[in-house]
C-alpha atoms as a PDB file:
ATOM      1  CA  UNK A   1      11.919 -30.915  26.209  1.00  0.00           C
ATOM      2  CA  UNK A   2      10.511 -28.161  28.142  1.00  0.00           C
ATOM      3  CA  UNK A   3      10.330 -26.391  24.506  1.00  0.00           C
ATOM      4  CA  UNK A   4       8.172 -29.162  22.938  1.00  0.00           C
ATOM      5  CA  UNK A   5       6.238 -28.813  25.821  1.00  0.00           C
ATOM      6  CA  UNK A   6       5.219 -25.028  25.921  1.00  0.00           C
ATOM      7  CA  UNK A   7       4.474 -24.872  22.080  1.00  0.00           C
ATOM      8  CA  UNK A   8       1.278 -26.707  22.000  1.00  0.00           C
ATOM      9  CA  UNK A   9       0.397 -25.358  25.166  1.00  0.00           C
ATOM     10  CA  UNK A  10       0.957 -21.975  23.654  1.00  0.00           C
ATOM     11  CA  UNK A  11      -0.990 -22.485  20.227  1.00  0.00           C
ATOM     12  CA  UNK A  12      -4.104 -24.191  22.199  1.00  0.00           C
ATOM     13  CA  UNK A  13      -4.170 -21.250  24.176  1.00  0.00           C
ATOM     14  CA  UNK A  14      -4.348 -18.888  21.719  1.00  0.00           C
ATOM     15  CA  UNK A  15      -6.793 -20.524  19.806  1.00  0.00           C
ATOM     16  CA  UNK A  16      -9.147 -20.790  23.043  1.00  0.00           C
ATOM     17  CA  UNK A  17      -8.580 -16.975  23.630  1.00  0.00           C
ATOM     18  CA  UNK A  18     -10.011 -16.670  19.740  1.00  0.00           C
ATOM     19  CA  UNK A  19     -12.885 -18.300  20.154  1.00  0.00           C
ATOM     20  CA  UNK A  20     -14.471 -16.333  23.112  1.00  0.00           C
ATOM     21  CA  UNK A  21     -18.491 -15.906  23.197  1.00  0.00           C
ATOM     22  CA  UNK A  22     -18.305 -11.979  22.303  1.00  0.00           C
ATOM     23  CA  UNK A  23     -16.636 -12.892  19.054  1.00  0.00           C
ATOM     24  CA  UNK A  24     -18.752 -15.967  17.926  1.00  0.00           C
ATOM     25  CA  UNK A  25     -21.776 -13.968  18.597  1.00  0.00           C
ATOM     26  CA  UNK A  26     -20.275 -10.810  16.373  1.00  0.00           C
ATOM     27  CA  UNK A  27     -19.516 -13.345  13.397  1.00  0.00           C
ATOM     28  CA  UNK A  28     -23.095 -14.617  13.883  1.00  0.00           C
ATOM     29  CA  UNK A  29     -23.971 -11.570  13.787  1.00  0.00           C
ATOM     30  CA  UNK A  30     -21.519 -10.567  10.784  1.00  0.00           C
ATOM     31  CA  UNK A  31     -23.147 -13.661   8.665  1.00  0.00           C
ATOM     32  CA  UNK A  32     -26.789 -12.864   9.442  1.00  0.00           C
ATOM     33  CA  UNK A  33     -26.323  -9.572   7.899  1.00  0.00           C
ATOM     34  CA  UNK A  34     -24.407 -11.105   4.435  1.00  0.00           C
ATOM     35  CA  UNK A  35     -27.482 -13.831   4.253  1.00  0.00           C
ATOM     36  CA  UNK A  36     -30.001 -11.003   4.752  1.00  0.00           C
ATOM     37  CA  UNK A  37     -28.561  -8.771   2.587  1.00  0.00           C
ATOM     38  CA  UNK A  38     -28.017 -11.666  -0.184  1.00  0.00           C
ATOM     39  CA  UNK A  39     -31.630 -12.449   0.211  1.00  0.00           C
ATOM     40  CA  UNK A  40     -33.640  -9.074   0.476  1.00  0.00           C
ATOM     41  CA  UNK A  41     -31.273  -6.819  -1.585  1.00  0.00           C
ATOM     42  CA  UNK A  42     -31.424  -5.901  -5.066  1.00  0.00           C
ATOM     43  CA  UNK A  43     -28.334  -7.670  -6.935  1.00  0.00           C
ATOM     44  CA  UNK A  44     -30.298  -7.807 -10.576  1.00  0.00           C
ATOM     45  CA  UNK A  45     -27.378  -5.097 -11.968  1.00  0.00           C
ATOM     46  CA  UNK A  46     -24.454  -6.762 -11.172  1.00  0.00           C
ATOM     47  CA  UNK A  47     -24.157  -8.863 -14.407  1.00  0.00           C
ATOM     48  CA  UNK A  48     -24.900  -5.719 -16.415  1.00  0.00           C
ATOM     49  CA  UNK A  49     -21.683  -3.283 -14.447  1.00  0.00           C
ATOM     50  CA  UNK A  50     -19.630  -7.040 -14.297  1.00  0.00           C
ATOM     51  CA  UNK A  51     -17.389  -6.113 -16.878  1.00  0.00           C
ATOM     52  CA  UNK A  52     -16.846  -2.371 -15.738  1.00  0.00           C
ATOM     53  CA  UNK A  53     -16.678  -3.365 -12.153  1.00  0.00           C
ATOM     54  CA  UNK A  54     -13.869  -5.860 -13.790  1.00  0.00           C
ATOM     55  CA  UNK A  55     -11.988  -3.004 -15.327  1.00  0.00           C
ATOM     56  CA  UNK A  56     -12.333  -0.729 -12.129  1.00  0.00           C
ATOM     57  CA  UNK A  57     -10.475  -3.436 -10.058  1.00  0.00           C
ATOM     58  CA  UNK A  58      -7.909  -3.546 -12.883  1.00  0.00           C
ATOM     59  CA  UNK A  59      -6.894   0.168 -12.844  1.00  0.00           C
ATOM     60  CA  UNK A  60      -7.173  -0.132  -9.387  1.00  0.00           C
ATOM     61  CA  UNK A  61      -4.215  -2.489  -8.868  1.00  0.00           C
ATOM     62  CA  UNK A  62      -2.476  -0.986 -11.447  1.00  0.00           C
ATOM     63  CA  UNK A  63      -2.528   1.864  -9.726  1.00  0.00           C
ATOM     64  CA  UNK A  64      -1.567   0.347  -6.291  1.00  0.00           C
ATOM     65  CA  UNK A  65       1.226  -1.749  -7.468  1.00  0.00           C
ATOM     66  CA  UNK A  66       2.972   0.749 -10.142  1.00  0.00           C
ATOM     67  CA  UNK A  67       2.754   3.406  -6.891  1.00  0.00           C
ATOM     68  CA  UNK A  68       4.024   0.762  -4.297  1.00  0.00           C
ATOM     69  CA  UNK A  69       6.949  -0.622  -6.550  1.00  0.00           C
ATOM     70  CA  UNK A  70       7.777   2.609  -7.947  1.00  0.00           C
ATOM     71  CA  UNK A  71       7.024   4.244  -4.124  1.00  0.00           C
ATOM     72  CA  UNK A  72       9.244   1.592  -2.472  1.00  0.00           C
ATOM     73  CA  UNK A  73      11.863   2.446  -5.058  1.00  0.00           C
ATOM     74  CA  UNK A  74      12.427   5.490  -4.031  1.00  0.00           C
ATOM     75  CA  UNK A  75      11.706   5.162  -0.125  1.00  0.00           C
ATOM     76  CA  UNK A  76      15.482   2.893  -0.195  1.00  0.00           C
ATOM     77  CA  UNK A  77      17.654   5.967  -0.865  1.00  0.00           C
ATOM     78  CA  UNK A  78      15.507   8.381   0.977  1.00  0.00           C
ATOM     79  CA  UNK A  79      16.117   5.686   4.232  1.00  0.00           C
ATOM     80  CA  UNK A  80      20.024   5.145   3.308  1.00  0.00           C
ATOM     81  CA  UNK A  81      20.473   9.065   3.297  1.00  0.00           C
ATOM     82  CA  UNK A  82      18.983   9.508   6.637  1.00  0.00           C
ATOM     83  CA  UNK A  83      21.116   6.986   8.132  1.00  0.00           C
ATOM     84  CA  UNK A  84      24.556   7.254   6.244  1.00  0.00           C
ATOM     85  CA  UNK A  85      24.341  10.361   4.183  1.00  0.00           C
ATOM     86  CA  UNK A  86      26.057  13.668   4.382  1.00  0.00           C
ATOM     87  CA  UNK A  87      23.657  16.169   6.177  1.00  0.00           C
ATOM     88  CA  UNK A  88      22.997  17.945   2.235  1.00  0.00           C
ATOM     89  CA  UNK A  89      21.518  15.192   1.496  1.00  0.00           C
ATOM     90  CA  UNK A  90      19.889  13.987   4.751  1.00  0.00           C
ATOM     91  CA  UNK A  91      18.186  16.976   5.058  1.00  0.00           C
ATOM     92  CA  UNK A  92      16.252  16.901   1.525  1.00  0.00           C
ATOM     93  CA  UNK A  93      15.141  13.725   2.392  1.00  0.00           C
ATOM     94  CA  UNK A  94      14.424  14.287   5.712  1.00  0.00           C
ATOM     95  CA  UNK A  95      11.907  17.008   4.685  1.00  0.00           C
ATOM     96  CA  UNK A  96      10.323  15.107   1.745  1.00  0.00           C
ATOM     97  CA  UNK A  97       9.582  12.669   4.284  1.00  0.00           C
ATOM     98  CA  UNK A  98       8.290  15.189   6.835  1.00  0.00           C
ATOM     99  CA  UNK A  99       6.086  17.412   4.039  1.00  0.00           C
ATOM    100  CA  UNK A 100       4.476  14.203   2.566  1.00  0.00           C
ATOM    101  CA  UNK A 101       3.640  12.191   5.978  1.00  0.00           C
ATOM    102  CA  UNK A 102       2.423  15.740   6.877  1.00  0.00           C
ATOM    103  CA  UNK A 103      -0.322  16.882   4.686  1.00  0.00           C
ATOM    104  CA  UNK A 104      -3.075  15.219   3.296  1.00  0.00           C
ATOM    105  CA  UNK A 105      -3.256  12.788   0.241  1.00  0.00           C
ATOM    106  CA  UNK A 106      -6.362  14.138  -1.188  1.00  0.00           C
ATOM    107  CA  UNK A 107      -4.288  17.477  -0.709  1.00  0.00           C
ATOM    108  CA  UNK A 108      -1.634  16.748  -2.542  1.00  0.00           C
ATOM    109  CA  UNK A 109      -3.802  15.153  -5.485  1.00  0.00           C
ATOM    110  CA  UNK A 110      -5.676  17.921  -5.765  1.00  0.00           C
ATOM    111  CA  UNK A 111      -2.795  20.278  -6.079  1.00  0.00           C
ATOM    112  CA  UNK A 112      -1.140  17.507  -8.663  1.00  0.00           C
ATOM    113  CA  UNK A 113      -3.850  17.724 -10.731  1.00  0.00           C
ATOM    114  CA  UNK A 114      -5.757  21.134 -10.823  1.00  0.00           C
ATOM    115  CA  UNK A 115      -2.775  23.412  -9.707  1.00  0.00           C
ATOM    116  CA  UNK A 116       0.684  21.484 -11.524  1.00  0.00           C
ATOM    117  CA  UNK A 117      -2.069  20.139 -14.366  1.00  0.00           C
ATOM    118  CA  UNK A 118      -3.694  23.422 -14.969  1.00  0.00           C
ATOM    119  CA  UNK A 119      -0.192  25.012 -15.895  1.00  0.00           C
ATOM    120  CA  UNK A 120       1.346  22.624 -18.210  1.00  0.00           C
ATOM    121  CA  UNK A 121      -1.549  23.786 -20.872  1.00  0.00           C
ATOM    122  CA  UNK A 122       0.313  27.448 -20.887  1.00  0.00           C
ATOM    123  CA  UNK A 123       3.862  26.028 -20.916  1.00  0.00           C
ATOM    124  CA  UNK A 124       4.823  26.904 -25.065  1.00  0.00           C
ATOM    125  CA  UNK A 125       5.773  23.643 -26.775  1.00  0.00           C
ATOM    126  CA  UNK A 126       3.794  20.871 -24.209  1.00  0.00           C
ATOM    127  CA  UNK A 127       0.700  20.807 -26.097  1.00  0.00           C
ATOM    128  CA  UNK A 128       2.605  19.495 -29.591  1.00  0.00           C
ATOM    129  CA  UNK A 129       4.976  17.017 -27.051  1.00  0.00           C
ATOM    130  CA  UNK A 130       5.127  13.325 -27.206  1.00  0.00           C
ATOM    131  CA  UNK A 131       3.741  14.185 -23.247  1.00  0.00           C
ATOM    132  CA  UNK A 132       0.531  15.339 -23.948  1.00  0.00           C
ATOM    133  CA  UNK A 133      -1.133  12.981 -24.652  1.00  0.00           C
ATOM    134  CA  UNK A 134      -0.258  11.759 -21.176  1.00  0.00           C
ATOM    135  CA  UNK A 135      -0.096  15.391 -19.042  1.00  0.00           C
ATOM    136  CA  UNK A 136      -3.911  15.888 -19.793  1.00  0.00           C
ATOM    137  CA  UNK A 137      -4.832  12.467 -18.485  1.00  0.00           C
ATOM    138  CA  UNK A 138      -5.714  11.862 -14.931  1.00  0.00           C
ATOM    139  CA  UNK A 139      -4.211   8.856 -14.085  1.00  0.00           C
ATOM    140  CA  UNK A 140      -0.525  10.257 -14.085  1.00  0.00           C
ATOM    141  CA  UNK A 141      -1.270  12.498 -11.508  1.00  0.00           C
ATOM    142  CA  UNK A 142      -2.520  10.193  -9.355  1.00  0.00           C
ATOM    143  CA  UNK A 143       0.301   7.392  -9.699  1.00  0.00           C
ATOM    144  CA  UNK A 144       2.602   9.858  -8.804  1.00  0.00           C
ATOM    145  CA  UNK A 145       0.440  11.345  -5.942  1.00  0.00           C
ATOM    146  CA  UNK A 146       0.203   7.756  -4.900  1.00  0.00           C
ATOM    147  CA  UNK A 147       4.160   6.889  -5.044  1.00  0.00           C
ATOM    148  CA  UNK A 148       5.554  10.543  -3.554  1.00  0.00           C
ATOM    149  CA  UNK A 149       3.297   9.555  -0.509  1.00  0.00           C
ATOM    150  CA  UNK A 150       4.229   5.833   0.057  1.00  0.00           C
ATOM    151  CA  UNK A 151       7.447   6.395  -0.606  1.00  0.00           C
ATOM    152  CA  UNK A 152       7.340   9.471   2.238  1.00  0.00           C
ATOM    153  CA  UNK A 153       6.175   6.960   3.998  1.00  0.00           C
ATOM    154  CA  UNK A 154       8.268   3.513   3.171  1.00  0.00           C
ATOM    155  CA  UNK A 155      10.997   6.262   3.651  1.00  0.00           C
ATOM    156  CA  UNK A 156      10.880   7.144   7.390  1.00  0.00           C
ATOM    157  CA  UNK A 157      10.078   3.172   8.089  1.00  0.00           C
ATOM    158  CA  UNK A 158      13.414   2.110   6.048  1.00  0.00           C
ATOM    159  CA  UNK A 159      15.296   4.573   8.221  1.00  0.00           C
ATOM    160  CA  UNK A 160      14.340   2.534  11.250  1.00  0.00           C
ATOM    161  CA  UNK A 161      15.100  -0.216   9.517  1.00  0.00           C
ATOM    162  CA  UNK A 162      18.665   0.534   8.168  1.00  0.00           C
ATOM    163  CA  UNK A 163      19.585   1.944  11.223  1.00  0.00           C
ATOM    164  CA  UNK A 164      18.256  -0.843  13.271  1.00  0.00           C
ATOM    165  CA  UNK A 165      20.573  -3.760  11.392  1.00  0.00           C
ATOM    166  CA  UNK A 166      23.114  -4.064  14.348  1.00  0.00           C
ATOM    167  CA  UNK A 167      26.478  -2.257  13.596  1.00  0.00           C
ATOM    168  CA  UNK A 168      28.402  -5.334  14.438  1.00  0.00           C
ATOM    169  CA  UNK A 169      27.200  -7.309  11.842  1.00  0.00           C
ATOM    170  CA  UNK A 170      28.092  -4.744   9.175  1.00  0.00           C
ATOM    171  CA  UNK A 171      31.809  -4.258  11.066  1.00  0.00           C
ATOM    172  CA  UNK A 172      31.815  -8.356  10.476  1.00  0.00           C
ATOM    173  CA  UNK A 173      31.665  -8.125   6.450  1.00  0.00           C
ATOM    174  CA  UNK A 174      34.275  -5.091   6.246  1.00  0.00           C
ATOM    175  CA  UNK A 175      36.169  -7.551   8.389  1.00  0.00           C
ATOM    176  CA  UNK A 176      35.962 -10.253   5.546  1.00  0.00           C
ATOM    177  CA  UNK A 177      36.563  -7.984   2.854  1.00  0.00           C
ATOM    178  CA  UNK A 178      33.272  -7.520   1.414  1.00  0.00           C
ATOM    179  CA  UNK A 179      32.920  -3.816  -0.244  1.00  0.00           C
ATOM    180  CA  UNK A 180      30.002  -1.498   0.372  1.00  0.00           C
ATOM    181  CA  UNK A 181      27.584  -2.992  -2.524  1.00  0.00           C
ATOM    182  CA  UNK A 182      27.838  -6.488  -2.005  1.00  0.00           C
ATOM    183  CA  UNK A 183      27.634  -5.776   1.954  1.00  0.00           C
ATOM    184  CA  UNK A 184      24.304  -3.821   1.299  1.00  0.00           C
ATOM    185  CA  UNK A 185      22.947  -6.388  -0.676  1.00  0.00           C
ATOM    186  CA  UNK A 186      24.207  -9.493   1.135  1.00  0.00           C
ATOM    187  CA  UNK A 187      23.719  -8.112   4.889  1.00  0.00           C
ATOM    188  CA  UNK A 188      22.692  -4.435   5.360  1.00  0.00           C
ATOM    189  CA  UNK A 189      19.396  -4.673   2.943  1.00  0.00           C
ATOM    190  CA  UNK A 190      18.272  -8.284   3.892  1.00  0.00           C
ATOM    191  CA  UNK A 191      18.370  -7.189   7.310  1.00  0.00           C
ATOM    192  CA  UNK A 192      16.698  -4.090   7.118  1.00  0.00           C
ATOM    193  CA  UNK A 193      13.804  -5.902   4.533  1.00  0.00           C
ATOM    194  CA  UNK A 194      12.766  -8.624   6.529  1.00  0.00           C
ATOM    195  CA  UNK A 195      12.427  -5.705   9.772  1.00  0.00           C
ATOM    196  CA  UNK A 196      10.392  -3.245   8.063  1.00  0.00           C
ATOM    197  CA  UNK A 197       8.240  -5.986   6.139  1.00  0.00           C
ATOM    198  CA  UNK A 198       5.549  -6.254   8.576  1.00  0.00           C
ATOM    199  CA  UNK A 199       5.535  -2.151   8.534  1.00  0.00           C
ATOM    200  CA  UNK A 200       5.383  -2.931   4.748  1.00  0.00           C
ATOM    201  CA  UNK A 201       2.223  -5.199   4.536  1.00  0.00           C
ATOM    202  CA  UNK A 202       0.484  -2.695   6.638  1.00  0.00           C
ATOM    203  CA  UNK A 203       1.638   0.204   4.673  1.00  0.00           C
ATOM    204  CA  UNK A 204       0.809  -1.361   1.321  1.00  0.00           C
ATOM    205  CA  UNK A 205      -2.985  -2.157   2.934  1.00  0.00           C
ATOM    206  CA  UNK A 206      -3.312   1.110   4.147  1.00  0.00           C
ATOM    207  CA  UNK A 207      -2.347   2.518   0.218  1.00  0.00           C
ATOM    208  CA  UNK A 208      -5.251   0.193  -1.558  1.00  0.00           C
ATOM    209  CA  UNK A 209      -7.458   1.363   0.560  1.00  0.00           C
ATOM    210  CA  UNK A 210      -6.127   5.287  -0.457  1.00  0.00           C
ATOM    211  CA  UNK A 211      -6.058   4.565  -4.138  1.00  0.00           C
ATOM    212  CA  UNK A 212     -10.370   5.148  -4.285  1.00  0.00           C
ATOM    213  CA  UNK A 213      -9.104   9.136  -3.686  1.00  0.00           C
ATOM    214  CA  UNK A 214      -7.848   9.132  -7.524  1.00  0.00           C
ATOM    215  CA  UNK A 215     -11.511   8.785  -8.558  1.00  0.00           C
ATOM    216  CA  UNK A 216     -11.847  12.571  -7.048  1.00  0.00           C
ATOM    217  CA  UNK A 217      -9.879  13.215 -10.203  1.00  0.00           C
ATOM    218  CA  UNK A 218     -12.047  11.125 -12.858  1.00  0.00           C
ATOM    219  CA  UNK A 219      -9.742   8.210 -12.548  1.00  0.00           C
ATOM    220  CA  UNK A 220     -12.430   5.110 -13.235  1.00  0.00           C
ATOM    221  CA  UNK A 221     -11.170   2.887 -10.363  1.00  0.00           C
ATOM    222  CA  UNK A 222     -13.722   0.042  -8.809  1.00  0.00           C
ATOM    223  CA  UNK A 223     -14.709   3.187  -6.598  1.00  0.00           C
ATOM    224  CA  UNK A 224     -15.723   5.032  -9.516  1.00  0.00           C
ATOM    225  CA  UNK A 225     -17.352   2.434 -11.150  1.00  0.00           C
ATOM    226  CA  UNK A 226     -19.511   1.739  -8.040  1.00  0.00           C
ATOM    227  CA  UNK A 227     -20.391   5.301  -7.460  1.00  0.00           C
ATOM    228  CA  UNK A 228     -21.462   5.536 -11.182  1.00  0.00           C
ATOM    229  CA  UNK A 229     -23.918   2.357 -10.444  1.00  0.00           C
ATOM    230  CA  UNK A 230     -25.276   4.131  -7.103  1.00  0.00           C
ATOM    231  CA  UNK A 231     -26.002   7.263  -9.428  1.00  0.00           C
ATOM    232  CA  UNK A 232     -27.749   4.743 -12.776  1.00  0.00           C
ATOM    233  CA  UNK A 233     -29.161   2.569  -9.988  1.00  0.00           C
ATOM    234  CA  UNK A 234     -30.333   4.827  -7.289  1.00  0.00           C
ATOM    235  CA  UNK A 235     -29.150   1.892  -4.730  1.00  0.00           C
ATOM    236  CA  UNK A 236     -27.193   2.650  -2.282  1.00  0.00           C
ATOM    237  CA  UNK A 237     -26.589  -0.381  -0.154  1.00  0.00           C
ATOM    238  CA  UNK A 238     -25.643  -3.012  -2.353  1.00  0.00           C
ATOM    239  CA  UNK A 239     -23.151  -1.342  -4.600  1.00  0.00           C
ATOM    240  CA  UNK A 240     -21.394  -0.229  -1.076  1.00  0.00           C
ATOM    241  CA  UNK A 241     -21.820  -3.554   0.179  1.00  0.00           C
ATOM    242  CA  UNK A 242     -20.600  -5.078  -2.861  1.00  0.00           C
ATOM    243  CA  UNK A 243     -17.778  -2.560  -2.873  1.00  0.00           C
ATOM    244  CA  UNK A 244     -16.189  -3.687   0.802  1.00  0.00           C
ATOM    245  CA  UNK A 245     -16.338  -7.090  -0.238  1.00  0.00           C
ATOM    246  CA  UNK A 246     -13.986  -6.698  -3.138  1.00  0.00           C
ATOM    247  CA  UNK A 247     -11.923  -4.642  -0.940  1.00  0.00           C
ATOM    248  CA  UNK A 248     -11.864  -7.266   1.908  1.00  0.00           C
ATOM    249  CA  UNK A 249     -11.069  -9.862  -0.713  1.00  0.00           C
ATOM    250  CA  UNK A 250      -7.997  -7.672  -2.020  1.00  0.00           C
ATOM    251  CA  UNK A 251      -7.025  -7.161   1.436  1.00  0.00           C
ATOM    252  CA  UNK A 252      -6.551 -10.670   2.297  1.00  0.00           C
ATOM    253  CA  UNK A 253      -5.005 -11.374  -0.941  1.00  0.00           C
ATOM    254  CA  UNK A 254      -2.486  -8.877  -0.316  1.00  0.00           C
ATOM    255  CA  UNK A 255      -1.493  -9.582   3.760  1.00  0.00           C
ATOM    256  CA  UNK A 256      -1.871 -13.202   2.700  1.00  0.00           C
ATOM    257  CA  UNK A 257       1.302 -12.666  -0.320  1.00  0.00           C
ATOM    258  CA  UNK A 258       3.288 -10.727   1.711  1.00  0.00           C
ATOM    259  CA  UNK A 259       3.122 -13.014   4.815  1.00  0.00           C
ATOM    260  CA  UNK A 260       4.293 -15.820   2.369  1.00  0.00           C
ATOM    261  CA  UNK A 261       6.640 -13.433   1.282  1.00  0.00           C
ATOM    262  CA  UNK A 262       8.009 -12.456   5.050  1.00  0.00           C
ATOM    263  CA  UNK A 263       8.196 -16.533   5.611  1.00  0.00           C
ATOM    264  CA  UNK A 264      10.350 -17.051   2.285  1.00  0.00           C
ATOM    265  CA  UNK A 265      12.726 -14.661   3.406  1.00  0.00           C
ATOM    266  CA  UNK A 266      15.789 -16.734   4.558  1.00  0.00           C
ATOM    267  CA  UNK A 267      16.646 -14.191   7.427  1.00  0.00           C
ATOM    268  CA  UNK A 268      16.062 -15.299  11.075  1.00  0.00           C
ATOM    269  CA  UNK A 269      17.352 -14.060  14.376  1.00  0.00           C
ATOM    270  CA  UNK A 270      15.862 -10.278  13.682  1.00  0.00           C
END
């Protein structure tokens, strides 16, 4: 009784604390400026850049979702070594994780592309490969520039999350006879998912809003697109304006699947 009592309490109170006068007069604020710049700005070229600024947003989810799936991937064995493994290979992975969280992306996209991709040119044979036609691209580079560094990343937050699944529970399946694959899948990853999923939304947030560094390498991502209209254009304003709203609107998009996602997940008492 004294549950059903403290709930609504509890949710009232937290919406009161929302709506304090500081914020309402910020999102007054916040709407003023969207009405004014709807009204006094220059929007005329948006219909004319619609269907590149279409294609930008394409290659730039394709870019954030190869890098996060493929990133993620790789982040589960670089977490179960840390935890489990034998110190030759905790130590590998330890140190991918540390070099990658370590040094900038931009860094490391730069030395993908115009240090790794400047050699494969002299390498005898590449040029006549079935990879060519893919090594002098861009966008290689900076999927994998993208994945090394959210799996670095995913990683070091799956350690925590392996080796905070309680060691009791995992005693419990060897006690019932379950072997080491189906207790990873049915216990030990389950677990360890539905801990480091918040981490995880945040993470993969964090990523979109690192994939407009692959335009540094002539990758034509909505960033690119938009800084070509600033340069045709001479605007500055609305293409940036326009810019942060379709980044707000993948943002949303993206926290809003994954909270779905983290509410699906039949795993409670975490």
């Amino acid at each position: 009784m004294e549950n059903s009592l403290t709930a609504p309490s509890l949710s009232g109170t937290a919406a009161d604390s929302w709506f304090k006068p500081h914020r309402i007069i910020l999102l007054l604020i916040f709407a003023v400026m969207i009405i004014a710049a709807l009204v006094f700005g220059e929007w005329d070229w948006v219909p004319r850049y619609l269907p590149r600024l279409a294609s930008g947003v394409g290659v730039t989810l394709a870019m954030l979702f190869s890098s996060v799936i493929i990133g993620f991937m790789l982040a589960l064995p670089l977490g179960i070594v840390q935890v489990t493994g034998p110190w030759w290979l905790k130590a590998p992975a330890a140190t991918f994780c540390t070099i990658f969280r370590g040094t900038p992306l931009l860094l490391q996209l730069w030395l993908l592309y115009y240090g790794l991709g400047s050699l494969f040119p002299m390498i005898p044979g590449i040029r006549s490969s079935f990879l060519w036609p893919y090594l002098r691209e861009a966008w290689p580079y900076g999927v994998f520039a993208l994945t090394v560094s959210f799996a670095a990343y995913e990683g070091e937050v799956m350690r925590g999350a392996f080796a905070g699944v309680p060691s009791g529970e995992l005693q419990a399946t060897r006690a019932f006879g379950m072997g080491r694959w189906k207790m990873f899948r049915r216990v030990w990853f389950p677990r360890a998912f539905y801990r480091a999923l918040p981490t995880l939304t945040g993470e993969t947030v964090l990523h979109l809003k690192a994939t407009p560094l692959v335009a540094t390498i002539t990758v034509i991502d909505v960033y690119g697109v938009i800084t070509k209209v600033r340069q045709e254009t001479l605007l500055t304003y609305e293409p940036l304006l326009l810019l942060a709203s379709v980044y707000l609107l993948l943002t949303f998009i993206l926290v809003a699947g994954l909270r779905f996602l983290e509410r699906r997940i039949p795993v409670k008492g975490v």
